[in-house]
Protein backbone atom coordinates (compact mmCIF):
# COMPACT_ATOMS: atom_id res chain seq x y z
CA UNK A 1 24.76 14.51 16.94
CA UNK A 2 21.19 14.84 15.73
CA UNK A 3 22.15 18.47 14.69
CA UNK A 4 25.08 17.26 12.76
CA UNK A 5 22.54 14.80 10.92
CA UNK A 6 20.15 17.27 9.81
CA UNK A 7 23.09 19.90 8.73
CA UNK A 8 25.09 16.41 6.34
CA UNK A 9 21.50 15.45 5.25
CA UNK A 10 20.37 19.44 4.16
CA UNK A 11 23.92 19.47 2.12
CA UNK A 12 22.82 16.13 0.46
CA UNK A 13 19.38 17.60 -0.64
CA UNK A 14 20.88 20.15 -2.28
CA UNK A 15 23.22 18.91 -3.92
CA UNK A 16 20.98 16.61 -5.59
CA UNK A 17 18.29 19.78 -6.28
CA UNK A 18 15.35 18.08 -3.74
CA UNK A 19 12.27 19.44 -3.95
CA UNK A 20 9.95 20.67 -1.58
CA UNK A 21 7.99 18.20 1.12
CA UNK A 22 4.71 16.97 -0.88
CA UNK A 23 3.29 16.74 2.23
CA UNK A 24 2.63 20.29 2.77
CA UNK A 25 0.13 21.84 0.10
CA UNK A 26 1.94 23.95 -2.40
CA UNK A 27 1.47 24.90 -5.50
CA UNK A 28 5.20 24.56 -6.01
CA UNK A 29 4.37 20.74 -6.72
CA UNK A 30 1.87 20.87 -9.27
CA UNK A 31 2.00 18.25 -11.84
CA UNK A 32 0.38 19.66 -15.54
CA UNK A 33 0.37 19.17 -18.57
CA UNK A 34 -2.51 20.44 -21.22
CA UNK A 35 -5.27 20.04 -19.59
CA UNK A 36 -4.25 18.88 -15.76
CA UNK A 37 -2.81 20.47 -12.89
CA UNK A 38 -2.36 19.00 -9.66
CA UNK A 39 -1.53 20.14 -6.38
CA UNK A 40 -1.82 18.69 -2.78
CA UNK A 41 -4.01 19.50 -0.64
CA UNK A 42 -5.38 18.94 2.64
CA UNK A 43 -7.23 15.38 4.10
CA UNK A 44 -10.61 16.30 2.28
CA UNK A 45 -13.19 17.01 4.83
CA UNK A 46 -15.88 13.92 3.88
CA UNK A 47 -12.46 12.04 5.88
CA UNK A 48 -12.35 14.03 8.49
CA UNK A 49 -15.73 13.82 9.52
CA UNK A 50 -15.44 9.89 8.99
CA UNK A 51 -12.73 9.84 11.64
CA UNK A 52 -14.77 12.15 14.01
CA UNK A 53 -17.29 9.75 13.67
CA UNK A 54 -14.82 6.33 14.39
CA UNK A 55 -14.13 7.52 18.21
CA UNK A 56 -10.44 6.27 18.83
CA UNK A 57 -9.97 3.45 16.28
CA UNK A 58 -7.55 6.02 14.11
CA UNK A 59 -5.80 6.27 16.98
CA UNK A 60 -5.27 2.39 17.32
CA UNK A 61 -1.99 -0.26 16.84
CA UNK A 62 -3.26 -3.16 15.26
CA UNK A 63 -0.38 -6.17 15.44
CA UNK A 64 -0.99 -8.47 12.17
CA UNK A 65 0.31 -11.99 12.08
CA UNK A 66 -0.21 -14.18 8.91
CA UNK A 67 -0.99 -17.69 10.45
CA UNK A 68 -1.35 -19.20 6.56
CA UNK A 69 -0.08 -19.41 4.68
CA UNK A 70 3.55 -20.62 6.91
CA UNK A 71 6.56 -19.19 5.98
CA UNK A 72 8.61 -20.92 3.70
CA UNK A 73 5.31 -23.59 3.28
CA UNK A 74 5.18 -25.32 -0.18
CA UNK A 75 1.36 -25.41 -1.33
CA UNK A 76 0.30 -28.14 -3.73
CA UNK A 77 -2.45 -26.36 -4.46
CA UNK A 78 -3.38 -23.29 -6.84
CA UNK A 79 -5.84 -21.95 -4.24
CA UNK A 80 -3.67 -19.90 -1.59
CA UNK A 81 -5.51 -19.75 1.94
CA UNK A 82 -4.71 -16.57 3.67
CA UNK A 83 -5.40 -16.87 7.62
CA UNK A 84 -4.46 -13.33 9.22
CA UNK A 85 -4.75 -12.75 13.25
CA UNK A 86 -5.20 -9.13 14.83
CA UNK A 87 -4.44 -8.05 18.24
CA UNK A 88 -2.58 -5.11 19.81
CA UNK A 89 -4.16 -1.58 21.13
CA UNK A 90 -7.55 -2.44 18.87
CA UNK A 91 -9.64 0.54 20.44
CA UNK A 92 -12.44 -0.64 18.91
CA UNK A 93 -10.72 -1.73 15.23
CA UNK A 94 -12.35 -4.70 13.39
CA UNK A 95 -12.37 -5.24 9.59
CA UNK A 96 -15.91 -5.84 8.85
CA UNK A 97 -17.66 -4.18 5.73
CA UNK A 98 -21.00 -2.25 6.04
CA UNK A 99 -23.87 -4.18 3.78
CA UNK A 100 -25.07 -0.70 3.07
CA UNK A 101 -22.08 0.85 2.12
CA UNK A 102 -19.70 -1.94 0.71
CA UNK A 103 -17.42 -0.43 2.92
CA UNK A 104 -15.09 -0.59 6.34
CA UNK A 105 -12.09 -1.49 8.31
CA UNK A 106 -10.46 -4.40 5.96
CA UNK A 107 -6.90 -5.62 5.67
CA UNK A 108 -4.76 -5.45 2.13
CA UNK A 109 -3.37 -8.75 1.00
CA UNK A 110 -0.64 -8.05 -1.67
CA UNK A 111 0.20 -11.26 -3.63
CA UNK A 112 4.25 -10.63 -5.30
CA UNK A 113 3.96 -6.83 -6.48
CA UNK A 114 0.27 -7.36 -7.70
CA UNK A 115 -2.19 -4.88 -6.62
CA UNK A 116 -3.55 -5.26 -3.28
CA UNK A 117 -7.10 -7.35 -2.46
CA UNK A 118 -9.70 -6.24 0.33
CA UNK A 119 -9.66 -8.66 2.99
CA UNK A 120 -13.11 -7.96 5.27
CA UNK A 121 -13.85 -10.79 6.87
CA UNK A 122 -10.89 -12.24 9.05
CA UNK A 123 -12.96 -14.99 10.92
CA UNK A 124 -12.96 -16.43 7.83
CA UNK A 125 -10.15 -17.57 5.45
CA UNK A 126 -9.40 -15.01 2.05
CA UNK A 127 -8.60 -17.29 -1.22
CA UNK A 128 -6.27 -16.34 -3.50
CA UNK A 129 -7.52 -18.01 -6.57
CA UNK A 130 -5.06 -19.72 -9.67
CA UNK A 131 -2.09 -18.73 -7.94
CA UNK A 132 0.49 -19.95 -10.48
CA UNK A 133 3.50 -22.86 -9.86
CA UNK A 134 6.59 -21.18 -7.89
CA UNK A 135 7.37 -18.97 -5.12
CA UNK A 136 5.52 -15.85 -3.88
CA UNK A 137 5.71 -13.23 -1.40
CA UNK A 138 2.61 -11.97 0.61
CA UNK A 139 2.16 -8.68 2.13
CA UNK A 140 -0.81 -7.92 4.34
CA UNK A 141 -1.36 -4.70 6.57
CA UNK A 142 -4.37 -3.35 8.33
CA UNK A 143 -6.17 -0.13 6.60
CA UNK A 144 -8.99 2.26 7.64
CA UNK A 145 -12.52 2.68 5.12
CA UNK A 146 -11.20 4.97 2.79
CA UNK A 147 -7.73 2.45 2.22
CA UNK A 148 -5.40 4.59 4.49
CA UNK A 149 -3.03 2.18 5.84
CA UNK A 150 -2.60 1.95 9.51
CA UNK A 151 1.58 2.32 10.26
CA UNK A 152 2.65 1.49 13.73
CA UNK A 153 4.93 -1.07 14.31
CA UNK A 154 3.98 -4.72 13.70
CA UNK A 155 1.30 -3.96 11.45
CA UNK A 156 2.96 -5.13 8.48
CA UNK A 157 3.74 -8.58 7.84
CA UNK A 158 5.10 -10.74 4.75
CA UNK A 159 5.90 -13.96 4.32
CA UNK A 160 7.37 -16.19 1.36
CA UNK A 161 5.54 -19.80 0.03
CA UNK A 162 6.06 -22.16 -2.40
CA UNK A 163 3.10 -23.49 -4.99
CA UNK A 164 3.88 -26.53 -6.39
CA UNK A 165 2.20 -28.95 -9.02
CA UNK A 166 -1.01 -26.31 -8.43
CA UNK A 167 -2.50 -26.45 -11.92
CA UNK A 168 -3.08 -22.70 -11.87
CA UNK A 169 -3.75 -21.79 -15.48
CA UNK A 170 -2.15 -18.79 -16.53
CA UNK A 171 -4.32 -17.97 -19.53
CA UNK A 172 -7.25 -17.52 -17.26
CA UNK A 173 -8.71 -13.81 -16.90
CA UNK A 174 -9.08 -12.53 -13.17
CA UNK A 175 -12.43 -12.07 -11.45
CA UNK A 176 -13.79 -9.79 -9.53
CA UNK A 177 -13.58 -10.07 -5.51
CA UNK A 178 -16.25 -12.38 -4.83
CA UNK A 179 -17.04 -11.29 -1.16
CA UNK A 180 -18.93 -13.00 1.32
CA UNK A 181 -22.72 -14.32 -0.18
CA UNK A 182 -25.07 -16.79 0.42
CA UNK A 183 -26.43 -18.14 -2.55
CA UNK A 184 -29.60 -19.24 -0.06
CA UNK A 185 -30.09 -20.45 3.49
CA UNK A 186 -28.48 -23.97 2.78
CA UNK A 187 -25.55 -22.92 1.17
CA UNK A 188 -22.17 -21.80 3.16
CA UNK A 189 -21.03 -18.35 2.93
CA UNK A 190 -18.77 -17.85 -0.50
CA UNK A 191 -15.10 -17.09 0.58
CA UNK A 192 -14.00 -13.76 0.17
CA UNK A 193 -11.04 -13.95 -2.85
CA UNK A 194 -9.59 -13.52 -6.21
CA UNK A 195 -8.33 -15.13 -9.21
CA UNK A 196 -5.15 -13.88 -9.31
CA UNK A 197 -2.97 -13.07 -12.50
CA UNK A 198 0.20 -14.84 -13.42
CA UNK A 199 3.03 -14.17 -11.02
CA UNK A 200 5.96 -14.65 -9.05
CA UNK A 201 8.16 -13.28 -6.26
CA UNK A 202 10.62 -11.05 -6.65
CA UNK A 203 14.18 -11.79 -4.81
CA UNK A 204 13.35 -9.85 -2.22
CA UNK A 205 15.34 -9.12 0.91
CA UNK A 206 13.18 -8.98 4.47
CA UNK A 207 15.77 -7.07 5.69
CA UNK A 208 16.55 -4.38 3.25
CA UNK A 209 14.61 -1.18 2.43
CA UNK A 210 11.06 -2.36 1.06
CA UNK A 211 8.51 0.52 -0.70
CA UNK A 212 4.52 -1.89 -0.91
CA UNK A 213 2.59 0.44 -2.85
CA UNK A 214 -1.24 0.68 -1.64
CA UNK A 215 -3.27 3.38 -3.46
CA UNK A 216 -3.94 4.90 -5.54
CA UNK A 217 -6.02 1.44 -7.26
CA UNK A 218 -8.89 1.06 -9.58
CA UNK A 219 -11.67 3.28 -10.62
CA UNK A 220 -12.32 7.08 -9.13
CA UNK A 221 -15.50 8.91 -9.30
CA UNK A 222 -18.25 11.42 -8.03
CA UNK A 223 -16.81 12.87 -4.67
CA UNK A 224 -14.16 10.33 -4.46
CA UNK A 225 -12.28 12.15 -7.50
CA UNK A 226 -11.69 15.10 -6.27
CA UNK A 227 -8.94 14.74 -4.26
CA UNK A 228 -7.09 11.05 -4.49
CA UNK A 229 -5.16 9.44 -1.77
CA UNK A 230 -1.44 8.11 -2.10
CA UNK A 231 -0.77 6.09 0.67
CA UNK A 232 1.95 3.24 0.70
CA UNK A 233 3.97 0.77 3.72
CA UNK A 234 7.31 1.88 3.93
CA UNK A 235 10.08 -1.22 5.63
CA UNK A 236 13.49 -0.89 6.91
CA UNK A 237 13.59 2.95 5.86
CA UNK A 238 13.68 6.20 7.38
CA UNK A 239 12.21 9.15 4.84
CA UNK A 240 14.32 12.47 4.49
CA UNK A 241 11.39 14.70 6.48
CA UNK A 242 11.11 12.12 9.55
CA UNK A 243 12.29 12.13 12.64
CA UNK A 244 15.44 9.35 12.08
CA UNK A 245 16.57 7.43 14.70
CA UNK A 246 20.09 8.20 16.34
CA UNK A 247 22.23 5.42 16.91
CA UNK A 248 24.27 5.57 19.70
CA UNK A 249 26.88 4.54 17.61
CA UNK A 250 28.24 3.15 13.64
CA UNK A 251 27.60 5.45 10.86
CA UNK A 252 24.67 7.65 10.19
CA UNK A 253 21.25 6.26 9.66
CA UNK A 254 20.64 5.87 5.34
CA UNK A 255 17.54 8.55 4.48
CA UNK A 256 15.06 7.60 1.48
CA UNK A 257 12.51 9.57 -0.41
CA UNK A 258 9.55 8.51 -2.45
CA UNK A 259 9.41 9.31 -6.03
CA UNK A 260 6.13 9.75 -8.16
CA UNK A 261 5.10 10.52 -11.44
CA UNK A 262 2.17 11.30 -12.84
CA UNK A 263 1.15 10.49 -16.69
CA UNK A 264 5.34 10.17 -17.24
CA UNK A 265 5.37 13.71 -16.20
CA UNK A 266 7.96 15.89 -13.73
CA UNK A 267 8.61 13.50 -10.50
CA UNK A 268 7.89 14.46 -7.16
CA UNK A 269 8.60 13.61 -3.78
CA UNK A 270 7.34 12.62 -0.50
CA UNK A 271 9.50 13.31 2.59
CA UNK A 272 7.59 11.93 5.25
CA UNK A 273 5.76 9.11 5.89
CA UNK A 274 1.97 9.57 5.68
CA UNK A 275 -0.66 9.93 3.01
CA UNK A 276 -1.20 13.07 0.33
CA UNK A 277 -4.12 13.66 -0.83
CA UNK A 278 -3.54 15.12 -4.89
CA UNK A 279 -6.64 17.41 -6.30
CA UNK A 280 -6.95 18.64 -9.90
CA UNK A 281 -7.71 15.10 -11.83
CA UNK A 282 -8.97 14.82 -15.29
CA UNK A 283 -11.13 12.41 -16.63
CA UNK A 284 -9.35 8.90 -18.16
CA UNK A 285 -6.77 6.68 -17.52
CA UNK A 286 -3.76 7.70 -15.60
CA UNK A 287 -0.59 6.03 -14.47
CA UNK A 288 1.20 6.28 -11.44
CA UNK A 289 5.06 5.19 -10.91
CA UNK A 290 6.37 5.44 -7.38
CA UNK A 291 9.87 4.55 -6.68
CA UNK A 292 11.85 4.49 -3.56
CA UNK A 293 15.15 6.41 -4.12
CA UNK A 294 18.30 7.54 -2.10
CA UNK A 295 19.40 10.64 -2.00
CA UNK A 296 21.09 10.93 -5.20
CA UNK A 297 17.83 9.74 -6.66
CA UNK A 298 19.19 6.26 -7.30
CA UNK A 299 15.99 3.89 -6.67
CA UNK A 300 16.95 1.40 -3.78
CA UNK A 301 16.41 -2.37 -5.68
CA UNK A 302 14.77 -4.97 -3.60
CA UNK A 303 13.71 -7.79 -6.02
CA UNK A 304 11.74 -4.85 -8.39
CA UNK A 305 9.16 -3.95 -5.49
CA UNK A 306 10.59 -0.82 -4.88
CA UNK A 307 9.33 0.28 -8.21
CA UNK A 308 6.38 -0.04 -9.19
CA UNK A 309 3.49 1.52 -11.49
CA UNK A 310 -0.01 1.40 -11.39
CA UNK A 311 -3.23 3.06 -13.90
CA UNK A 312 -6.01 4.26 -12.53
CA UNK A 313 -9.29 5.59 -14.05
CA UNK A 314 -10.96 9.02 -13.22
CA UNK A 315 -14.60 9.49 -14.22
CA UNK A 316 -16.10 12.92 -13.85
């Protein structure tokens, strides 16, 4: 049976012209234009040594539950409390951010298809700031230092809420992620959160085929722009290049790819589920799209999340 999979899907590909598995460095899958190429490479080394240095947490299976906000909870407020719980095969895994580094272990919150906040703290309650009237999706997931998304079952969660007579105002620019300071010894610790922009959920199906983007996001440079990370959550899918499951019986499993393109230019793929690491960046503003498509190349609609385009900036 499996055999009989992989010879229908291998017709499909090429009938369609795939190309090559991103997640294998070749040169084959350079993206240029005047004065950029790119190319994937390997898990840059300064990472590598990181997850030397972490023991077995890599290795781990966080479980994430959002405990607030409910499901299906209306919210008469525009200031969203978001209440996440961890547990599972931990090894050692806590989100908690290094003073000296602004960095660590931290989980992404994703409010609609807006890009994803840095939760550190988890003893303490993450505020999404001037969320607007109407309903919203939230996506949360448990991800490593360097924003590598952890991707074992139950560590992705979402839920859908209501805001209601909030008095969000829409006009009103977003802030930067306040973290967790004391003003002095008499004050409380500031929430970690964000003022969020104006939004609203797509229609989205739980139980359909569901692409969350994750990186890349915001502002590369020094080491940090040599090689950048694409890493996303991937729900209810199986890519082309991974082992699918074999039902015992019905019809055969559906098979995805991921689509990206860099700058509007050629679109590539990525066949299995994991991070890529592209090198070859110029400095300035680029945009990323990222789709997930069949294998015909049609993109797989679930309330607009399944495409979605970021810009990033590269300093050098």
């Amino acid at each position: 049976m499996r055999s009989a999979l992989l010879i229908i899907f291998a017709l499909l590909m090429a009938a369609c012209g795939s190309a090559p598995n991103t997640n294998q460095s070749n040169n084959a899958n350079a993206v240029s234009d005047a004065n950029q190429v790119l190319s994937v490479v390997e898990r840059p080394q300064r990472i590598k040594d990181l997850m030397a240095a972490r023991g077995l947490q890599d290795n781990a299976a966080p479980t994430l539950k959002i405990v607030e906000p409910k499901a299906d909870a209306t919210i008469t407020s525009s200031t969203v409390k978001v209440k996440i719980e961890l547990s599972g095969d931990l090894k050692g895994y806590m989100p908690h951010m290094d003073e000296a580094t602004k960095t660590g272990n931290h989980v992404h919150i994703i409010l609609d298809n807006q890009p994803y906040e840095a939760y550190y703290n988890i003893a303490q309650e993450f505020e999404l700031r001037n969320v607007t009237d109407g309903e919203h999706t939230l996506r949360a997931f448990p991800s490593r230092p360097w924003h590598e998304a952890y991707k074992n079952a139950g560590a992705f969660q979402m839920v859908k809420f209501t805001v209601k007579n909030g008095g969000a105002d829409a006009s009103k620019p977003t802030t930067t992620n306040t973290g967790n300071t004391m003003a002095n010894s008499n004050t409380a610790p500031t929430p970690e959160g964000k003022a969020m922009q104006s939004s609203t959920a797509g229609d989205v199906d739980p139980t359909k085929p569901l692409l969350t983007y994750s990186r890349p996001k915001g502002e590369y440079k020094g080491a940090d722009a040599d090689a950048i990370m694409i890493d996303f959550w991937l729900t209810n899918a199986t890519l082309a290049g991974d082992d699918p499951p074999i039902e015992k019986s019905g019809p055969v499993p559906s098979l995805y790819r991921v689509r990206y393109s860099i700058d509007g230019r050629e679109p590539k793929f990525i066949d299995k589920w994991g991070p890529i690491w592209l090198a070859g960046w110029t400095a300035g503003k680029h945009s990323i799209t990222f789709e997930l498509v069949d294998v015909d190349g049609k993109v797989i609609d679930n309330g607009g999340y399944n495409s979605t385009m970021r810009e990033i900036t590269v300093t050098k």
